[in-house]
N, C-alpha and C. Protein backbone atom coordinates (compact mmCIF):
# COMPACT_ATOMS: atom_id res chain seq x y z
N UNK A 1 -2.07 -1.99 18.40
CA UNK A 1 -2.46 -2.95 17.39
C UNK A 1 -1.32 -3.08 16.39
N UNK A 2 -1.16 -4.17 15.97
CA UNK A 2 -0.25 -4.68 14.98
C UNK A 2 -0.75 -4.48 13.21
N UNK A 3 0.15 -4.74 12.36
CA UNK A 3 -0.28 -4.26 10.93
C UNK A 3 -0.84 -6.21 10.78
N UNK A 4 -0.26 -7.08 11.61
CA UNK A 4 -1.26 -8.61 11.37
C UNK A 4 -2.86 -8.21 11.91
N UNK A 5 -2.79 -7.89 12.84
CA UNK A 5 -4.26 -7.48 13.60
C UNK A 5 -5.10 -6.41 12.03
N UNK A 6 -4.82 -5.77 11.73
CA UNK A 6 -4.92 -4.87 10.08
C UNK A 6 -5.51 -6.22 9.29
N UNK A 7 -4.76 -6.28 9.16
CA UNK A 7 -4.55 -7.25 8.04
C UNK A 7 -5.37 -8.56 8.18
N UNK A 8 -5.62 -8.91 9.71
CA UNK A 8 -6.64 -9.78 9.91
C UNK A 8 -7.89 -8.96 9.93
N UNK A 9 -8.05 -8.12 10.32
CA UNK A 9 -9.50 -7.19 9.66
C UNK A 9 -9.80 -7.22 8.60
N UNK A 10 -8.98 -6.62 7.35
CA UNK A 10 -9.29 -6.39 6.13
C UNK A 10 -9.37 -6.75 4.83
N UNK A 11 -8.58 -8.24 5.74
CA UNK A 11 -8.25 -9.29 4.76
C UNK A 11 -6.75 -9.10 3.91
N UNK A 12 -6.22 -10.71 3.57
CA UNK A 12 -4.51 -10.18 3.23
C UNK A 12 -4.39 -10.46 1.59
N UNK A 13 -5.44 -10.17 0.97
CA UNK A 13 -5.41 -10.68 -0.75
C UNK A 13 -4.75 -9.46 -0.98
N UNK A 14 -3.80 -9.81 -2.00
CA UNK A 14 -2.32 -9.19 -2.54
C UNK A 14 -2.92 -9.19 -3.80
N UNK A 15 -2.93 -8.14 -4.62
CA UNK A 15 -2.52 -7.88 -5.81
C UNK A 15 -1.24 -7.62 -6.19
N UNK A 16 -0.48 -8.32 -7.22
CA UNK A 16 0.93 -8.07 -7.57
C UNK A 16 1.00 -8.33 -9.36
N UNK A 17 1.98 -7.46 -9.11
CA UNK A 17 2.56 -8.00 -11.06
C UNK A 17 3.98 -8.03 -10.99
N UNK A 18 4.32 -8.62 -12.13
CA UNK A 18 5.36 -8.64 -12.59
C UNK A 18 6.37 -7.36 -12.90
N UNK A 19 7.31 -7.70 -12.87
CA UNK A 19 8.38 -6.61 -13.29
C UNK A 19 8.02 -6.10 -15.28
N UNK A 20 7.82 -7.70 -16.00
CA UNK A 20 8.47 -7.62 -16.87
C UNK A 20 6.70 -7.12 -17.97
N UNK A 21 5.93 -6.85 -17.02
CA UNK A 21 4.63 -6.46 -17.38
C UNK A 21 4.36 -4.92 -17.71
N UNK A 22 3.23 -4.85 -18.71
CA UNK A 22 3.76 -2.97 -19.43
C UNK A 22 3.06 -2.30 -18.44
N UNK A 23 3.54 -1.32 -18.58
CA UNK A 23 2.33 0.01 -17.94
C UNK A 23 1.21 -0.24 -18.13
N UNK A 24 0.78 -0.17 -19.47
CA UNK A 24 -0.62 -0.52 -19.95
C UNK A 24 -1.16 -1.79 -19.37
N UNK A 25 -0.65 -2.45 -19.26
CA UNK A 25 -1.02 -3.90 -18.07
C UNK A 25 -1.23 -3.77 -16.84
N UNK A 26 -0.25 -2.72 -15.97
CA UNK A 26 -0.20 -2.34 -14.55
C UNK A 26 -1.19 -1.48 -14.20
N UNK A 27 -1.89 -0.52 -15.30
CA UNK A 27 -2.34 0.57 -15.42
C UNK A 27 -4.06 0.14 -15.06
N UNK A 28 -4.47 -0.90 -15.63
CA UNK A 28 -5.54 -1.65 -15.72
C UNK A 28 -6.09 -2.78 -14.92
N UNK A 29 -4.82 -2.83 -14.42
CA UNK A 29 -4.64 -3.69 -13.20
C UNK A 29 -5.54 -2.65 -11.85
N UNK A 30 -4.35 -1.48 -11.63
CA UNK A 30 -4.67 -0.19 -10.63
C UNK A 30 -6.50 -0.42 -10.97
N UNK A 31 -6.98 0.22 -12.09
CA UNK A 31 -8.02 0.37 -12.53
C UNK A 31 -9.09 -0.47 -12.06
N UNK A 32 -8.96 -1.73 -12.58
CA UNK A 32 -9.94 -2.57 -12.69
C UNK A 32 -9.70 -3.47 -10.92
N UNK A 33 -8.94 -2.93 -9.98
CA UNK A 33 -9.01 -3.58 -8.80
C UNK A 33 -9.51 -2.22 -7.94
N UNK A 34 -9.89 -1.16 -8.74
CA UNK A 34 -9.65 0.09 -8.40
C UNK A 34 -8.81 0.26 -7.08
N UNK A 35 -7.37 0.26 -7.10
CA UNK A 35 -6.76 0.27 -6.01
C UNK A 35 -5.73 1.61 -6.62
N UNK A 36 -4.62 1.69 -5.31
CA UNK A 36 -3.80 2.78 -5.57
C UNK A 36 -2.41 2.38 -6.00
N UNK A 37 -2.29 1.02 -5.70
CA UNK A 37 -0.87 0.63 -5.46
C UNK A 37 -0.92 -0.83 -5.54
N UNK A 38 -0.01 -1.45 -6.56
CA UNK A 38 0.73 -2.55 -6.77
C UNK A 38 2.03 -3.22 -6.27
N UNK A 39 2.31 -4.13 -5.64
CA UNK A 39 3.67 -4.22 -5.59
C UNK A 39 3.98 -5.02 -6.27
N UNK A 40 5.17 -4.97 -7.35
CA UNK A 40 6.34 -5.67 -8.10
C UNK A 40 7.09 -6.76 -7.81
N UNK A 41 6.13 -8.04 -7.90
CA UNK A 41 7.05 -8.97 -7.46
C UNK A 41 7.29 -10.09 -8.47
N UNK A 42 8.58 -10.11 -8.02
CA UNK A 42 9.61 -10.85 -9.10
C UNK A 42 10.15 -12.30 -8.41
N UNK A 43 9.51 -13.94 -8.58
CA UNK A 43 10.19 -14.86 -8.30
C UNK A 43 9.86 -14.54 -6.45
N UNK A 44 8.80 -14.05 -6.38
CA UNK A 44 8.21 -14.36 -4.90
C UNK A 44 8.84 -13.23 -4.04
N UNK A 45 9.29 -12.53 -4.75
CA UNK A 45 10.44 -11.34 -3.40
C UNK A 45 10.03 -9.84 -4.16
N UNK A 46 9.75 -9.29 -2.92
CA UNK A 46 9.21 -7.74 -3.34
C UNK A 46 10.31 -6.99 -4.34
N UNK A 47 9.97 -6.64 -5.50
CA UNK A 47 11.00 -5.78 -5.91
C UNK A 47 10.79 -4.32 -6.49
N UNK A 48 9.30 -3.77 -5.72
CA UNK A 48 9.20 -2.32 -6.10
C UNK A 48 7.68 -2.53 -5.54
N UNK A 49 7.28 -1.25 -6.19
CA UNK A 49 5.78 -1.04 -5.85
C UNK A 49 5.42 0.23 -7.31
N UNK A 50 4.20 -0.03 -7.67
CA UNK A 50 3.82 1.19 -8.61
C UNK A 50 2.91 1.65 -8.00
N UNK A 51 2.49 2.93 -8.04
CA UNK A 51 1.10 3.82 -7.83
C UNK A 51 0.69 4.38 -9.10
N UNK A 52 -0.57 4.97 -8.43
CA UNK A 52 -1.16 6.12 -9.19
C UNK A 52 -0.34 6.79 -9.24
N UNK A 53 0.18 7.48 -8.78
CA UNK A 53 1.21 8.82 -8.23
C UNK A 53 2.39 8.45 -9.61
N UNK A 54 3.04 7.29 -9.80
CA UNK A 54 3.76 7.03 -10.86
C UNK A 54 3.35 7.44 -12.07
N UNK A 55 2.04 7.02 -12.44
CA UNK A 55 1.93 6.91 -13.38
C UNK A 55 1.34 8.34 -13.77
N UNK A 56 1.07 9.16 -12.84
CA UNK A 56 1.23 11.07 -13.44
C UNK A 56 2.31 11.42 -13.93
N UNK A 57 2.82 10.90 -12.14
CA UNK A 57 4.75 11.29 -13.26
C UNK A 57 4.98 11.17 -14.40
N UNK A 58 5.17 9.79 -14.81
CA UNK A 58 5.50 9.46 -15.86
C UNK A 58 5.02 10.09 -17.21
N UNK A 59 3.57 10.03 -17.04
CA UNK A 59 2.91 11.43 -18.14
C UNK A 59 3.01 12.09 -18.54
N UNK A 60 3.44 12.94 -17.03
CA UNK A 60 3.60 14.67 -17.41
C UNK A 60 5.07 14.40 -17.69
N UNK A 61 6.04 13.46 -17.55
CA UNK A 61 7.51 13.61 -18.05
C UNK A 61 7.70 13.74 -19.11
N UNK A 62 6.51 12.62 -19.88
CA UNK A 62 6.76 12.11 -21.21
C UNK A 62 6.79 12.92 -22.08
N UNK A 63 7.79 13.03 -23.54
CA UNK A 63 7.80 13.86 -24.27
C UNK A 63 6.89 12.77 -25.44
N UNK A 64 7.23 11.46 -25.26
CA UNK A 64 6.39 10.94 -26.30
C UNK A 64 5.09 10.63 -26.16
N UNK A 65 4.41 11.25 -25.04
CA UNK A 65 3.25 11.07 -24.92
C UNK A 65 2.68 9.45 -24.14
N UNK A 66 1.18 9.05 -23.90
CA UNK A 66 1.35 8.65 -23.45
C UNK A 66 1.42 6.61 -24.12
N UNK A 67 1.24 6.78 -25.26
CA UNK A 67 1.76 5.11 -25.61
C UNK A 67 3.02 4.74 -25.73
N UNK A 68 4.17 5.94 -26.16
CA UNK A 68 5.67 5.82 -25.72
C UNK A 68 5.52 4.74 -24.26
N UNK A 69 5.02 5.67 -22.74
CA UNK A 69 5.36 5.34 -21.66
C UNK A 69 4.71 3.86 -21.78
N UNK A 70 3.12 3.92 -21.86
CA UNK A 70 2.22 2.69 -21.63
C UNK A 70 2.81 1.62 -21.70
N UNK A 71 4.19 1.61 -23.11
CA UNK A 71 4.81 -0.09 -23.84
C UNK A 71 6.00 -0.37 -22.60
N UNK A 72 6.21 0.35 -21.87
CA UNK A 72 7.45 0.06 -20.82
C UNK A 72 7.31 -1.13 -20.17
N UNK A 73 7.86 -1.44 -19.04
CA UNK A 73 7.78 -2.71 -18.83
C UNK A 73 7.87 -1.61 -17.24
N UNK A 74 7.54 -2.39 -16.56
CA UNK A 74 6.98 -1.38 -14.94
C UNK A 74 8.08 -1.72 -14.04
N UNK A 75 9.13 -2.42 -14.48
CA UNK A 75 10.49 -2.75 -13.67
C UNK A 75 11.21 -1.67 -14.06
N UNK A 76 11.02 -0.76 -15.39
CA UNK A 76 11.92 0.56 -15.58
C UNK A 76 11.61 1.45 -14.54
N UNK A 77 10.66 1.67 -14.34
CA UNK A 77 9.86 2.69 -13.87
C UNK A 77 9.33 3.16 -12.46
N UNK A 78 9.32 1.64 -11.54
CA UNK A 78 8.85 1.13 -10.31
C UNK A 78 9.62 1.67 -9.30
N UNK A 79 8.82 2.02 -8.09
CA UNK A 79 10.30 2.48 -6.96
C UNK A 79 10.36 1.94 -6.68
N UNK A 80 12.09 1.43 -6.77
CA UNK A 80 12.50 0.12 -6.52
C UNK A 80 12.85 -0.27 -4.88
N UNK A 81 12.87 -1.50 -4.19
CA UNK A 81 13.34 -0.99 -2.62
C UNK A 81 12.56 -0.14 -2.35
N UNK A 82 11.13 -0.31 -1.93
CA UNK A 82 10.24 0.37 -1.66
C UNK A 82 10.31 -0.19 -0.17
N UNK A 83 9.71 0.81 1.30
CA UNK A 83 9.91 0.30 2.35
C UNK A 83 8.99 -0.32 2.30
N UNK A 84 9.44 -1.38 3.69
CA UNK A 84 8.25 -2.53 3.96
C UNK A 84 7.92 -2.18 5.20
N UNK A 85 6.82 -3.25 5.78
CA UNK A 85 6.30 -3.28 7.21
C UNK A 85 6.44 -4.59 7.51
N UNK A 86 6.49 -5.26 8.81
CA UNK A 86 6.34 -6.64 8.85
C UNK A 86 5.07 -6.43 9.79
N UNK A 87 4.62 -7.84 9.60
CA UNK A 87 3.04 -8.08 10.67
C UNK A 87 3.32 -7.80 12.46
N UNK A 88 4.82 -7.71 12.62
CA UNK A 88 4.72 -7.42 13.85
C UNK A 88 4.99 -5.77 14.10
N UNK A 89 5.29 -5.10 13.05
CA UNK A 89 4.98 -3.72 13.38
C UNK A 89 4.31 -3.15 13.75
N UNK A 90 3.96 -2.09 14.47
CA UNK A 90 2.79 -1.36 15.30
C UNK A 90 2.45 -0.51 14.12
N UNK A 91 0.71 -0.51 14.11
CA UNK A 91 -0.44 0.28 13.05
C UNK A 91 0.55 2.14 13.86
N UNK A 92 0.70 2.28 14.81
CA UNK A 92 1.15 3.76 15.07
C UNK A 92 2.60 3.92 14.08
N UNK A 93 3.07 3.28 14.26
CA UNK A 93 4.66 3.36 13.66
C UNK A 93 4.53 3.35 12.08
N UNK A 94 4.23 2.64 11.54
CA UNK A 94 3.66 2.55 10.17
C UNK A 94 2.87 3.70 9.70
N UNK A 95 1.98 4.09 10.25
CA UNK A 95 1.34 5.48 9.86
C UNK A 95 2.50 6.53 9.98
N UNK A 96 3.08 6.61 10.95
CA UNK A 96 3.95 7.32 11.28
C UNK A 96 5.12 8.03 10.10
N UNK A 97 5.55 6.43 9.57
CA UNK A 97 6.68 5.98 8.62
C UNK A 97 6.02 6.97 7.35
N UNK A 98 4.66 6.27 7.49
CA UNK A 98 4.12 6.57 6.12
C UNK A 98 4.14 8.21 6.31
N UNK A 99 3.55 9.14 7.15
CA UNK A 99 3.11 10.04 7.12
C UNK A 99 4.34 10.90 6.94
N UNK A 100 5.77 10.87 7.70
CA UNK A 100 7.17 10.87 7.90
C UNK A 100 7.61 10.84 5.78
N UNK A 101 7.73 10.02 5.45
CA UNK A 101 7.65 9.80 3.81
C UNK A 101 6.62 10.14 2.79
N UNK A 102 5.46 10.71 3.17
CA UNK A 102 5.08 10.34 2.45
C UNK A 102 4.36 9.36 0.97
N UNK A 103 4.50 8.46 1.81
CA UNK A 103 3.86 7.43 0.73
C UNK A 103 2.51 6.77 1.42
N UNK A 104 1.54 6.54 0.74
CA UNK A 104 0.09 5.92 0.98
C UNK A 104 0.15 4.63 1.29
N UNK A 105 1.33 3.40 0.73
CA UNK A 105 1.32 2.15 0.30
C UNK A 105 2.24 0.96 0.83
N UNK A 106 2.04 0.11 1.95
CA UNK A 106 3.26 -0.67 2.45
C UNK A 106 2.78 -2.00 2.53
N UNK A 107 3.67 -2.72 1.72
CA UNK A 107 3.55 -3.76 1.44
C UNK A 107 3.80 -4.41 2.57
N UNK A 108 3.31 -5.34 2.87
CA UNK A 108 3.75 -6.09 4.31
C UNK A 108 4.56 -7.60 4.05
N UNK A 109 5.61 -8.01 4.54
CA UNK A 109 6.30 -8.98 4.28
C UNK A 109 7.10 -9.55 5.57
N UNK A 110 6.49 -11.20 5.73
CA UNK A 110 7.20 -11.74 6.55
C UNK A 110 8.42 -12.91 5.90
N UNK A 111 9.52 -13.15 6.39
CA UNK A 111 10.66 -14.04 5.52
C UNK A 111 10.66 -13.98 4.44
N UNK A 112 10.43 -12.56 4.00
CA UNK A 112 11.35 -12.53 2.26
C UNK A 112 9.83 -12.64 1.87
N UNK A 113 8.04 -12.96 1.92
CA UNK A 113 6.93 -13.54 1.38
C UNK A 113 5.78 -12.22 1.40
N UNK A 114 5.72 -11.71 0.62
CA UNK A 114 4.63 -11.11 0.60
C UNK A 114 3.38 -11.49 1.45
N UNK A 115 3.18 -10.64 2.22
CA UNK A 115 1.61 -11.46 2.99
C UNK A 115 0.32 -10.16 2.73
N UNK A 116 0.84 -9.13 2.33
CA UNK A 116 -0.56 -8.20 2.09
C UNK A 116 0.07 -6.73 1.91
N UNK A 117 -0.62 -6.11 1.82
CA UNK A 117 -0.89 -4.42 1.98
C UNK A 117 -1.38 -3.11 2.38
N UNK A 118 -0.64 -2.41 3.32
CA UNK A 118 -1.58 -1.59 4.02
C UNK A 118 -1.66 -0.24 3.53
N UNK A 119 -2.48 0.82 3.33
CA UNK A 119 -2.78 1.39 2.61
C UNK A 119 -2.87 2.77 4.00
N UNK A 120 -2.45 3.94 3.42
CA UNK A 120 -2.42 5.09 5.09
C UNK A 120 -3.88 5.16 5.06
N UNK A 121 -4.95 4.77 4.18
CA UNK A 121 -6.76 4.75 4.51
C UNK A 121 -6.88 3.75 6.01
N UNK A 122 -6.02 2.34 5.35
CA UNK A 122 -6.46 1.77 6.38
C UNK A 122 -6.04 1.83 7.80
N UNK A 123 -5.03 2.62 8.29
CA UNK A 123 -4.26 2.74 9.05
C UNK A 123 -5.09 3.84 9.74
N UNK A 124 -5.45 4.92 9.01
CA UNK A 124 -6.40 5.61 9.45
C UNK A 124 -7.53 5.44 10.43
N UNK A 125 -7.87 4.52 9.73
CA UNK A 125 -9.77 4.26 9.84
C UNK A 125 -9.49 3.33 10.96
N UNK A 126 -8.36 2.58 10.97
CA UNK A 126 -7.65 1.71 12.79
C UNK A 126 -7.72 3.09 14.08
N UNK A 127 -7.37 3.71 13.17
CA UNK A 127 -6.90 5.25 14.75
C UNK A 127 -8.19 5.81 14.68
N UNK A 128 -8.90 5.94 13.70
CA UNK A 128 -10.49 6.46 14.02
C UNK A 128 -11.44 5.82 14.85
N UNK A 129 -11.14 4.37 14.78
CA UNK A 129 -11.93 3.02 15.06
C UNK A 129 -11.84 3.23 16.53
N UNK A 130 -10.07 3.33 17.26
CA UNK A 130 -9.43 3.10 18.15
C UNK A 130 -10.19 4.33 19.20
N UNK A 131 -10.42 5.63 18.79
CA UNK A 131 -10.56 7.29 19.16
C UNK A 131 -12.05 6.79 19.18
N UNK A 132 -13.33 6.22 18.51
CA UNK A 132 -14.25 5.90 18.79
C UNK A 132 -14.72 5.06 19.98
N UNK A 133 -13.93 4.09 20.09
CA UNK A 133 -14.08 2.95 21.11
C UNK A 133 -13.54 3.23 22.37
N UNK A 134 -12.49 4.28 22.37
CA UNK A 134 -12.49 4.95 23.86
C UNK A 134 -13.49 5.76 23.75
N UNK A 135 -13.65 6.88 23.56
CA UNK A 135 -14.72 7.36 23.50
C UNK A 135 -15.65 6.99 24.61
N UNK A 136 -16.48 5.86 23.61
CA UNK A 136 -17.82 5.04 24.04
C UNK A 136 -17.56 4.41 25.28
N UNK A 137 -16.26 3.75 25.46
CA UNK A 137 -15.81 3.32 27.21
C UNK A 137 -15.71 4.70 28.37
N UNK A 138 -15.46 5.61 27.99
CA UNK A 138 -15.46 6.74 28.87
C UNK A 138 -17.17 7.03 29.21
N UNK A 139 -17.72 7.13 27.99
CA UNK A 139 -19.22 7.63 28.07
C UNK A 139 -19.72 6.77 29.56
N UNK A 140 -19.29 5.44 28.66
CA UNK A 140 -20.05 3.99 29.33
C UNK A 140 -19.61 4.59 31.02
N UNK A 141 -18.46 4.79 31.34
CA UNK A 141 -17.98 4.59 32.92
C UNK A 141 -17.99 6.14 32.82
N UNK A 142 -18.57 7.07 32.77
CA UNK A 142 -18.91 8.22 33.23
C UNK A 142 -20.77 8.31 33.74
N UNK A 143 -21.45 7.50 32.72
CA UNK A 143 -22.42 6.90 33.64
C UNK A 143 -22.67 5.81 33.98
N UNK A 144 -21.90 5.12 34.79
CA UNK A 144 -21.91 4.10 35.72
C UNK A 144 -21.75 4.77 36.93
N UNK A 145 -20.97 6.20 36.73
CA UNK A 145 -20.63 6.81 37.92
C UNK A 145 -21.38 7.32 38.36
């Protein structure tokens, strides 16, 4: 299965912000979409991604606490050149990438365009889906036999 096949499951609505938008904006964003991960796009072209995971960092870094960080603008702060996936990548390879790096969050992009986001939940719950449905075909043709 492909990360388009994903993505035609789960639907491809993108949440994104701006570079030039604060923490406290990005922060509420995460929140109120309750999601994990944003990507940073600037003039239609991916230019980072924020998480949850950032915004601990950033916390526990802070010496000024946390409305110092909140007023930033999330282009300081964002990992920038964050990897991508395209829709013709394989859901195995992508988990893979992800699991290989460590990161939860891949933005998916075809010609330079944001088209969605896959998350290592959803990538998951594809290989759980996948491990179920053989399964049930073995059952099925073990009694047929």
């Amino acid at each position: 299965m492909t990360i388009a096949a994903i993505l035609g499951h789960k639907g491809a609505e993108v949440v994104s912000v701006t570079s030039g938008q604060s923490l406290a904006e990005v922060v509420a964003v995460l929140a109120e979409r309750r999601i994990g991960a944003v990507p940073v796009v600037d003039d239609g072209v991916v230019r980072g991604i924020f998480s949850e995971r950032d915004v601990i960092r950033l916390l526990a870094g802070s010496a000024s606490g946390a409305a110092g960080v909140l007023d930033m603008p999330v282009g300081r702060v964002m990992t920038a050149e964050p990897l991508l996936a395209t829709p013709q990548d394989s859901a195995l390879a992508a988990l893979s990438l992800m699991t290989r790096r460590r990161i939860r969050h891949l933005p998916v992009v075809a010609g330079g365009v944001l088209l969605g986001i896959v998350s290592i939940g959803d990538l998951v719950k594809y290989r759980i889906d996948r491990i179920e449905a053989d399964a049930a075909a073995m059952r099925d043709y073990i009694q047929q036999a």
